[in-house]
PDB file of N, CA and C in Angstrom:
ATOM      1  N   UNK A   1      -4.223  12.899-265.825  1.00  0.00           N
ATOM      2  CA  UNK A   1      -3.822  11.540-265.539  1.00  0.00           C
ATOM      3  C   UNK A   1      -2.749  11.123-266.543  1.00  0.00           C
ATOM      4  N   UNK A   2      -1.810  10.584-265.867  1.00  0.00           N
ATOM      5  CA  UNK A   2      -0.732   9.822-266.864  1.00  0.00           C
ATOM      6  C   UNK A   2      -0.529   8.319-266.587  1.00  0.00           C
ATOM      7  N   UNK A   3       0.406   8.071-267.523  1.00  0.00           N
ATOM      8  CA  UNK A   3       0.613   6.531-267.321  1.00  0.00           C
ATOM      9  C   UNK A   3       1.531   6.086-265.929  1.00  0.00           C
ATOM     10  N   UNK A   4       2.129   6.901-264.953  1.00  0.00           N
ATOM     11  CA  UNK A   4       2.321   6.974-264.091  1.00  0.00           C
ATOM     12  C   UNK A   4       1.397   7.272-262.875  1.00  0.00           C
ATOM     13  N   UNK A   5       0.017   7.239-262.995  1.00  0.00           N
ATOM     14  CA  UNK A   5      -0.831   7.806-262.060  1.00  0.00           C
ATOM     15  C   UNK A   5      -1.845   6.676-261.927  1.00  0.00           C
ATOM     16  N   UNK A   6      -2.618   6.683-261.263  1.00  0.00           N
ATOM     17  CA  UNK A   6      -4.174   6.113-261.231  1.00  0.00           C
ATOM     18  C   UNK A   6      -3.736   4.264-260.780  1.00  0.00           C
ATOM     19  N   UNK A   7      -4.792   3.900-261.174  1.00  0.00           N
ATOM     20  CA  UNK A   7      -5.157   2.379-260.495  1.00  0.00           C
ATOM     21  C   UNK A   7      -4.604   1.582-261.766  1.00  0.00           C
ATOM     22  N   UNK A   8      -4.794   1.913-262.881  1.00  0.00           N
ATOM     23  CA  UNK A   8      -4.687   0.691-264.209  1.00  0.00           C
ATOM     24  C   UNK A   8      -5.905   0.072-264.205  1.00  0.00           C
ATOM     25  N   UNK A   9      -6.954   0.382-263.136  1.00  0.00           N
ATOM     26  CA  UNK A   9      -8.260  -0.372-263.534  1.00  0.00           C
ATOM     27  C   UNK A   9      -9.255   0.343-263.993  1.00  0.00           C
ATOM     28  N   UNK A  10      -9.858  -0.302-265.078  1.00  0.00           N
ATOM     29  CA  UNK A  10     -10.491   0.586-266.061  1.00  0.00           C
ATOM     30  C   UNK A  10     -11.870  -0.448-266.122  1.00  0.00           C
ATOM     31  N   UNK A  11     -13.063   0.459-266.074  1.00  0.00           N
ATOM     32  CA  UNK A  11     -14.252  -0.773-266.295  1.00  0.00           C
ATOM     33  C   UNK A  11     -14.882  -0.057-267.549  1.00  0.00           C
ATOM     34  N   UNK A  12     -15.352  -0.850-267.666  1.00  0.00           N
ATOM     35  CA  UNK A  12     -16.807  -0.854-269.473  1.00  0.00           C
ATOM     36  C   UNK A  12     -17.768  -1.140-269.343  1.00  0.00           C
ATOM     37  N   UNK A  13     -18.399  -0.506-269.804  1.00  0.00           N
ATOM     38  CA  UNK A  13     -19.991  -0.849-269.708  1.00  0.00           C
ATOM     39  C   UNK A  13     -20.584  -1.144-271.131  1.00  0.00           C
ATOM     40  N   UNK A  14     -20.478  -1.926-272.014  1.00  0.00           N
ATOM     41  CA  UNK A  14     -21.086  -1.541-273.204  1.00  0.00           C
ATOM     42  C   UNK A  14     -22.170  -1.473-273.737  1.00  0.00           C
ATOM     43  N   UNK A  15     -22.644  -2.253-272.590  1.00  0.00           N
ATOM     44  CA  UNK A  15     -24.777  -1.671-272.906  1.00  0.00           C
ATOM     45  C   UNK A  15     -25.196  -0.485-272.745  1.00  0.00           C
ATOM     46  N   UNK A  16     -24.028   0.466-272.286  1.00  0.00           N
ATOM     47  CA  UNK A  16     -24.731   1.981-271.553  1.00  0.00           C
ATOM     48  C   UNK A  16     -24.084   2.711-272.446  1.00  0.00           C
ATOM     49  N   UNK A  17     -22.828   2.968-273.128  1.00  0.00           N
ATOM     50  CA  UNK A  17     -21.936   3.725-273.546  1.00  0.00           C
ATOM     51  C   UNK A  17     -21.623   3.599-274.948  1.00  0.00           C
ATOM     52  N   UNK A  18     -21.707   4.042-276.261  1.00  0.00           N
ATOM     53  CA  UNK A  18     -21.015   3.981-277.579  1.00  0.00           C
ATOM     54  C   UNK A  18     -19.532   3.517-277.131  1.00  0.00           C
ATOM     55  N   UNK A  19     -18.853   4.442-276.415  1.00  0.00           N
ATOM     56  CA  UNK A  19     -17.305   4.125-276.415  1.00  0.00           C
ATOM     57  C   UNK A  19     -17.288   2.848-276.005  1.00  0.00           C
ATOM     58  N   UNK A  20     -17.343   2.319-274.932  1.00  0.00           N
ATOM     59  CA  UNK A  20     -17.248   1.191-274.115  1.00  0.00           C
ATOM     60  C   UNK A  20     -17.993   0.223-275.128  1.00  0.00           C
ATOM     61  N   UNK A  21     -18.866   0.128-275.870  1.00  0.00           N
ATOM     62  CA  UNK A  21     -19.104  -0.805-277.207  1.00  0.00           C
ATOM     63  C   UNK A  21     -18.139  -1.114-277.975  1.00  0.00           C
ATOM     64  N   UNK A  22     -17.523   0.155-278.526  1.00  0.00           N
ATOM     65  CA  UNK A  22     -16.871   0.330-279.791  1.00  0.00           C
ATOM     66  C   UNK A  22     -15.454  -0.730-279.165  1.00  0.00           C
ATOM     67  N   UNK A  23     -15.043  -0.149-277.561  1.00  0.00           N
ATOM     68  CA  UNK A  23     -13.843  -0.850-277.713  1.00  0.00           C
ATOM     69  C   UNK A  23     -14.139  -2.092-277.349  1.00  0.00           C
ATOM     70  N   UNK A  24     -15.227  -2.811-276.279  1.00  0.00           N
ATOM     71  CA  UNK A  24     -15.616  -4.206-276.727  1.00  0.00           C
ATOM     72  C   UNK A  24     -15.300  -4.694-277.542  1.00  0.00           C
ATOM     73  N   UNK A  25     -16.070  -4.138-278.380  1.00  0.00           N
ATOM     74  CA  UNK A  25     -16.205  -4.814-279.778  1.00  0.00           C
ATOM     75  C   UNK A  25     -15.052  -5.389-280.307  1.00  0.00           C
ATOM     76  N   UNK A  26     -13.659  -4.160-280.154  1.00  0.00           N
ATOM     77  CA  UNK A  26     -12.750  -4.230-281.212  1.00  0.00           C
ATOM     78  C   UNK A  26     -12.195  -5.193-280.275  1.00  0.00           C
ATOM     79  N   UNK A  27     -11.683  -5.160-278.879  1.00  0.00           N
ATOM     80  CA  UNK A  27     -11.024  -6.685-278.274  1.00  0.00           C
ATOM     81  C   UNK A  27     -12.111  -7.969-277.590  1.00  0.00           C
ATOM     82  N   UNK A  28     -12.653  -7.649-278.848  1.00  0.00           N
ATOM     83  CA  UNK A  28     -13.946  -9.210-278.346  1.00  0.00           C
ATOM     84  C   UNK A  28     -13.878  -9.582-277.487  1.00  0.00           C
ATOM     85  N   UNK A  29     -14.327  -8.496-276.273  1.00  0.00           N
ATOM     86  CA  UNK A  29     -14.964  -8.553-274.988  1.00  0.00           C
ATOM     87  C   UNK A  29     -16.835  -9.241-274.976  1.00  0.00           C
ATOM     88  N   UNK A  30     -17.756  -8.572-276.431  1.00  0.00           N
ATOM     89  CA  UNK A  30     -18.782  -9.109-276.427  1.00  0.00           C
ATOM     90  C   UNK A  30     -18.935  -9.343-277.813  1.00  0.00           C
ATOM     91  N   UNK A  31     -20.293 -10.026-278.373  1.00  0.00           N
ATOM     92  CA  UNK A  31     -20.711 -10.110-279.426  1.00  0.00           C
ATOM     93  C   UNK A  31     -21.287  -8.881-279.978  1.00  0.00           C
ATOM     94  N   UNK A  32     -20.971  -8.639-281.437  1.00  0.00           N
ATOM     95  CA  UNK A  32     -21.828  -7.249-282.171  1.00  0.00           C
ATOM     96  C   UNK A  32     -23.177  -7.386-281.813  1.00  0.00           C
ATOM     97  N   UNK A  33     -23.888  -8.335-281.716  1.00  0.00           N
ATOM     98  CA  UNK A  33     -25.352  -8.026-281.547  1.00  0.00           C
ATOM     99  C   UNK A  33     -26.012  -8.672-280.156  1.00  0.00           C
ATOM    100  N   UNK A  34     -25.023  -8.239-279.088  1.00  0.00           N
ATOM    101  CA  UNK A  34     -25.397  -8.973-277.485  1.00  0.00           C
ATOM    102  C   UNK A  34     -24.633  -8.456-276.660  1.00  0.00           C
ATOM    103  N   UNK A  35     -24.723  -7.162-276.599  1.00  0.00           N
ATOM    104  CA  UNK A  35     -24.453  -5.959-275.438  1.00  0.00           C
ATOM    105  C   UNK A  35     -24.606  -7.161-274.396  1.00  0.00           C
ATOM    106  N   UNK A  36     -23.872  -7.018-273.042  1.00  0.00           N
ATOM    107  CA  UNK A  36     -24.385  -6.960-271.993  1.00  0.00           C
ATOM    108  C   UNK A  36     -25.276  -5.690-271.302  1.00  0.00           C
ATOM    109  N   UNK A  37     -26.621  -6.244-270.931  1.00  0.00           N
ATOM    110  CA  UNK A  37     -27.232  -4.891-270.329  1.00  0.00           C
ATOM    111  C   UNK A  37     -27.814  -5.778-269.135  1.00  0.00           C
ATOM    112  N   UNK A  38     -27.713  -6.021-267.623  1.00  0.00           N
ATOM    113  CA  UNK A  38     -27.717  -6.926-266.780  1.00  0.00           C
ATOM    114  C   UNK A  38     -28.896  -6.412-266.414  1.00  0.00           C
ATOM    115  N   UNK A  39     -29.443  -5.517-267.052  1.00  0.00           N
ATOM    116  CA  UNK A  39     -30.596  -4.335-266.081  1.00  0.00           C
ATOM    117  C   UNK A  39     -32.007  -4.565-266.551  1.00  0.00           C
ATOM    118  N   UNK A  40     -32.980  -4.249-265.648  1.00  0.00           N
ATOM    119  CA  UNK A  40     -34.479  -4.604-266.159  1.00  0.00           C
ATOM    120  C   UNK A  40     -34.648  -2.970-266.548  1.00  0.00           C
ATOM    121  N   UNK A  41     -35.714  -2.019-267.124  1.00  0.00           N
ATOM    122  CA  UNK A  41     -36.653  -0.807-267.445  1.00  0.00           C
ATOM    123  C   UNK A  41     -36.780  -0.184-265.773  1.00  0.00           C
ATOM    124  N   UNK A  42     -36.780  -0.673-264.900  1.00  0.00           N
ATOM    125  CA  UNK A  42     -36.929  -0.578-263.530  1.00  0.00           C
ATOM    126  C   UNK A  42     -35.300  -0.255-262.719  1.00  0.00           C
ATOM    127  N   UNK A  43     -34.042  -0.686-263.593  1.00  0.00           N
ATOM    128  CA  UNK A  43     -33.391  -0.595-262.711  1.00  0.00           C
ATOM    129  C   UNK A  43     -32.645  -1.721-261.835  1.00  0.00           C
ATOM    130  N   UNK A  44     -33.178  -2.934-261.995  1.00  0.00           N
ATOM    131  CA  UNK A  44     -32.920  -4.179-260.785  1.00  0.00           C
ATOM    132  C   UNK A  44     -32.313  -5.195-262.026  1.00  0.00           C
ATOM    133  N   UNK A  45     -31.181  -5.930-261.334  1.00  0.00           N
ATOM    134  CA  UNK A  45     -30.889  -6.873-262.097  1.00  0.00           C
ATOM    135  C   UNK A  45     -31.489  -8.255-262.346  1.00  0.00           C
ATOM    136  N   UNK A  46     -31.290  -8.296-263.825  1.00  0.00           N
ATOM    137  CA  UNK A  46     -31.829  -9.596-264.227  1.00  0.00           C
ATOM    138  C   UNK A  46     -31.607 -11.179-264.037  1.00  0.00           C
ATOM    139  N   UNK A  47     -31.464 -11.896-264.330  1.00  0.00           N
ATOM    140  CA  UNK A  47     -31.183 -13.366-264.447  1.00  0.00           C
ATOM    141  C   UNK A  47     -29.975 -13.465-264.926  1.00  0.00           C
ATOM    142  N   UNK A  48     -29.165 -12.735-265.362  1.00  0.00           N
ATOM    143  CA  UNK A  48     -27.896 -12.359-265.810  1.00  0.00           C
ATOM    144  C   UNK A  48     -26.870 -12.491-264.376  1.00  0.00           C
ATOM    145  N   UNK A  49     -27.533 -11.629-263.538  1.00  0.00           N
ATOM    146  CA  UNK A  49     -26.355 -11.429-261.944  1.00  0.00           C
ATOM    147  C   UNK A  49     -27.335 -12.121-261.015  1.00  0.00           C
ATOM    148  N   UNK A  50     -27.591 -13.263-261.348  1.00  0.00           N
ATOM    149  CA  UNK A  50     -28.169 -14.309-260.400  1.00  0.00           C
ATOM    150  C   UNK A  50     -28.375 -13.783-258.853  1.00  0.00           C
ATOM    151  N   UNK A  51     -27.199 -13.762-258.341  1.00  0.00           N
ATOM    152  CA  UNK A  51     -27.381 -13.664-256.930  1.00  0.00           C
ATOM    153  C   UNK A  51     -27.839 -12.441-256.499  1.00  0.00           C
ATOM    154  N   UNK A  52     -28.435 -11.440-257.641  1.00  0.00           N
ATOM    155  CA  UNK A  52     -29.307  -9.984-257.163  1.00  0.00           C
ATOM    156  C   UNK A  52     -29.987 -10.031-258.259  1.00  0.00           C
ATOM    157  N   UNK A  53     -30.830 -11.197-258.666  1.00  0.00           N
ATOM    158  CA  UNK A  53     -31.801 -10.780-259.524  1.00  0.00           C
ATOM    159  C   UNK A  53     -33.130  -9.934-259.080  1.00  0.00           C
ATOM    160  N   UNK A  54     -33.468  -9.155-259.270  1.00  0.00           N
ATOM    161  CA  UNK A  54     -34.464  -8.434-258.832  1.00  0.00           C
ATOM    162  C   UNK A  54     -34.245  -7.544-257.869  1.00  0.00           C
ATOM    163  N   UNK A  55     -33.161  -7.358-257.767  1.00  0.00           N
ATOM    164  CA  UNK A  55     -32.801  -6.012-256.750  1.00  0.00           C
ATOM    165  C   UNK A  55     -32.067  -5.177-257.253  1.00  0.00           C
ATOM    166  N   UNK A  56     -32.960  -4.193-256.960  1.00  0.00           N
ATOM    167  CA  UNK A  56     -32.265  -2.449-257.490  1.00  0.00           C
ATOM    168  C   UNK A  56     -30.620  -2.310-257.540  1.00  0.00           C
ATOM    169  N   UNK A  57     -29.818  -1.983-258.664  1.00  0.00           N
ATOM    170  CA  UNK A  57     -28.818  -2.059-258.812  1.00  0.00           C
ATOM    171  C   UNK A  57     -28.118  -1.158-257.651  1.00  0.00           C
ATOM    172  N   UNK A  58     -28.651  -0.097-257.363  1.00  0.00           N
ATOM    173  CA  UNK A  58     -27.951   0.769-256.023  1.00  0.00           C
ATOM    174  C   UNK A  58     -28.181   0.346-254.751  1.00  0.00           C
ATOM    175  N   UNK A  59     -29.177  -0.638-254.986  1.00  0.00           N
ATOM    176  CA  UNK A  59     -29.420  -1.438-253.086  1.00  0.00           C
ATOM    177  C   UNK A  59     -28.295  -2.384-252.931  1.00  0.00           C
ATOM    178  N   UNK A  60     -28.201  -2.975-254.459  1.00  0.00           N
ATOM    179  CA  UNK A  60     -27.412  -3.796-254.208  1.00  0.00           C
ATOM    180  C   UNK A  60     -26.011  -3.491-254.065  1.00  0.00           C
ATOM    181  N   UNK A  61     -25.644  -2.091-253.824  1.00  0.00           N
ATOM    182  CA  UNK A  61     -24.073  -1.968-254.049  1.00  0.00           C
ATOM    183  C   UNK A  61     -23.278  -2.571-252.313  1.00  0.00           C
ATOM    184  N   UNK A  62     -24.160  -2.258-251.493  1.00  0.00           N
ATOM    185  CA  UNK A  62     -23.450  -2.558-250.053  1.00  0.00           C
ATOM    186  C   UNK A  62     -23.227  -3.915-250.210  1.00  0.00           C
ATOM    187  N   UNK A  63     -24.220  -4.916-250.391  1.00  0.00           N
ATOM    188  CA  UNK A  63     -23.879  -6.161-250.367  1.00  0.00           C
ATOM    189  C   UNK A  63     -22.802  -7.109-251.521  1.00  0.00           C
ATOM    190  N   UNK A  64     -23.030  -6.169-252.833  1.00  0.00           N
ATOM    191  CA  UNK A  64     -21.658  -6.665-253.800  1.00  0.00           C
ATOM    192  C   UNK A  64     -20.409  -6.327-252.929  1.00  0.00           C
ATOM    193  N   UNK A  65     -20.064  -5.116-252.285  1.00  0.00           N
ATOM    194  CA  UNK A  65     -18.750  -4.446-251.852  1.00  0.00           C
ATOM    195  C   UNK A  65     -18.647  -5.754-250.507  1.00  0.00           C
ATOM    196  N   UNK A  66     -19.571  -6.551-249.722  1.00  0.00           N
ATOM    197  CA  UNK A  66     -19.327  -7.257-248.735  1.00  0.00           C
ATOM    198  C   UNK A  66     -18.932  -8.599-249.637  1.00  0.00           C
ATOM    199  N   UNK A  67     -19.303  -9.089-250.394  1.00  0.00           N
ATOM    200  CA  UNK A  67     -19.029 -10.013-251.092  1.00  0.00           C
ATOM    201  C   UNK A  67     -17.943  -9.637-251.366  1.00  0.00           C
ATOM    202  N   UNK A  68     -17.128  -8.532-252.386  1.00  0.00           N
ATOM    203  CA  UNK A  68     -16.296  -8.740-252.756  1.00  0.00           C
ATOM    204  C   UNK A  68     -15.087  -8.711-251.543  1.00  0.00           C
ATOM    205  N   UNK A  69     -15.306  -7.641-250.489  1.00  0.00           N
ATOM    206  CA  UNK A  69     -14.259  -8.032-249.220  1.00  0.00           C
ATOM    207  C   UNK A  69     -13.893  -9.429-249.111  1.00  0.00           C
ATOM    208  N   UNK A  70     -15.346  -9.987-248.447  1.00  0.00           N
ATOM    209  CA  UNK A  70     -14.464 -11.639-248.518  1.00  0.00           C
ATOM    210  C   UNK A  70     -13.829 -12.544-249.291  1.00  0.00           C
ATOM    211  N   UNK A  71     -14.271 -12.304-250.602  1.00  0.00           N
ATOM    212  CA  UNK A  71     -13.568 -12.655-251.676  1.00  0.00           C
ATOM    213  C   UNK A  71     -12.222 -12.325-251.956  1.00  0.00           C
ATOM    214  N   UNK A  72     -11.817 -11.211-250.922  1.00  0.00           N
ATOM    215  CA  UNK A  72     -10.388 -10.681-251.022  1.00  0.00           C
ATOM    216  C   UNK A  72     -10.567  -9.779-252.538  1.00  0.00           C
ATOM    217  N   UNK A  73     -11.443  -9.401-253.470  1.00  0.00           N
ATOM    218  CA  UNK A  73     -10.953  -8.633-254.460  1.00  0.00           C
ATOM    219  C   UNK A  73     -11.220  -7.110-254.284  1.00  0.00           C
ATOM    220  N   UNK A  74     -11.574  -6.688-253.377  1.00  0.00           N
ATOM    221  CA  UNK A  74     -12.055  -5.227-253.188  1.00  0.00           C
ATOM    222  C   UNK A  74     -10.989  -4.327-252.659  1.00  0.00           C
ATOM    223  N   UNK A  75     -10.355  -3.739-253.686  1.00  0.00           N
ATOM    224  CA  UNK A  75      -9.004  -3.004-253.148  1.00  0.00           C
ATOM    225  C   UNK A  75      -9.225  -1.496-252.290  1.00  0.00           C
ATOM    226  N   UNK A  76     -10.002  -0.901-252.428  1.00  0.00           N
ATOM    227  CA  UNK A  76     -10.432   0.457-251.939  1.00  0.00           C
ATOM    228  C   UNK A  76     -11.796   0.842-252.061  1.00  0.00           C
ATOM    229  N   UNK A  77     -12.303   0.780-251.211  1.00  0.00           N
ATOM    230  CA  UNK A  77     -13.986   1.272-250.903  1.00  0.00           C
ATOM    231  C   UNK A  77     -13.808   2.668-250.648  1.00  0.00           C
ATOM    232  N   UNK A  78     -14.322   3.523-251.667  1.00  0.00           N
ATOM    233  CA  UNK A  78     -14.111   5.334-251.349  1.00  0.00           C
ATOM    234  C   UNK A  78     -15.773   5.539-251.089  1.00  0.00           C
TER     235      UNK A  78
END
């Protein structure tokens, strides 16, 4: 991949990943001691992503991708 290639969209996770922390961190995306982790021990989101609290993060992928269609932000569904 070069700087001529790909989307330019890049996501982070920093509750899951050292890297994706570290660079949080450094462009105060989050606080040092308040990861986002949206997720319950089970898998389903918390009170954090309101509108799928309690549903399995992979059930919920069809209905985020319909949301985001109408919202117009969903550039390519692969």
């Amino acid at each position: 991949m070069t700087d001529k290639t790909g989307t330019g969209v890049v996501h982070c996770a920093p509750g899951f990943g050292e890297e994706d922390y570290q660079l949080c961190l450094k462009y105060k995306v989050i606080n040092i001691d308040n990861p986002p982790v949206p997720l319950d021990d089970n898998g389903n989101f918390t009170e954090v992503v309101a509108d799928y609290k309690g549903v399995y993060v992979k059930t919920a992928d069809k209905e985020i991708r319909k949301e985001l269609t109408k919202r117009g932000r969903l550039i390519k569904d692969t």
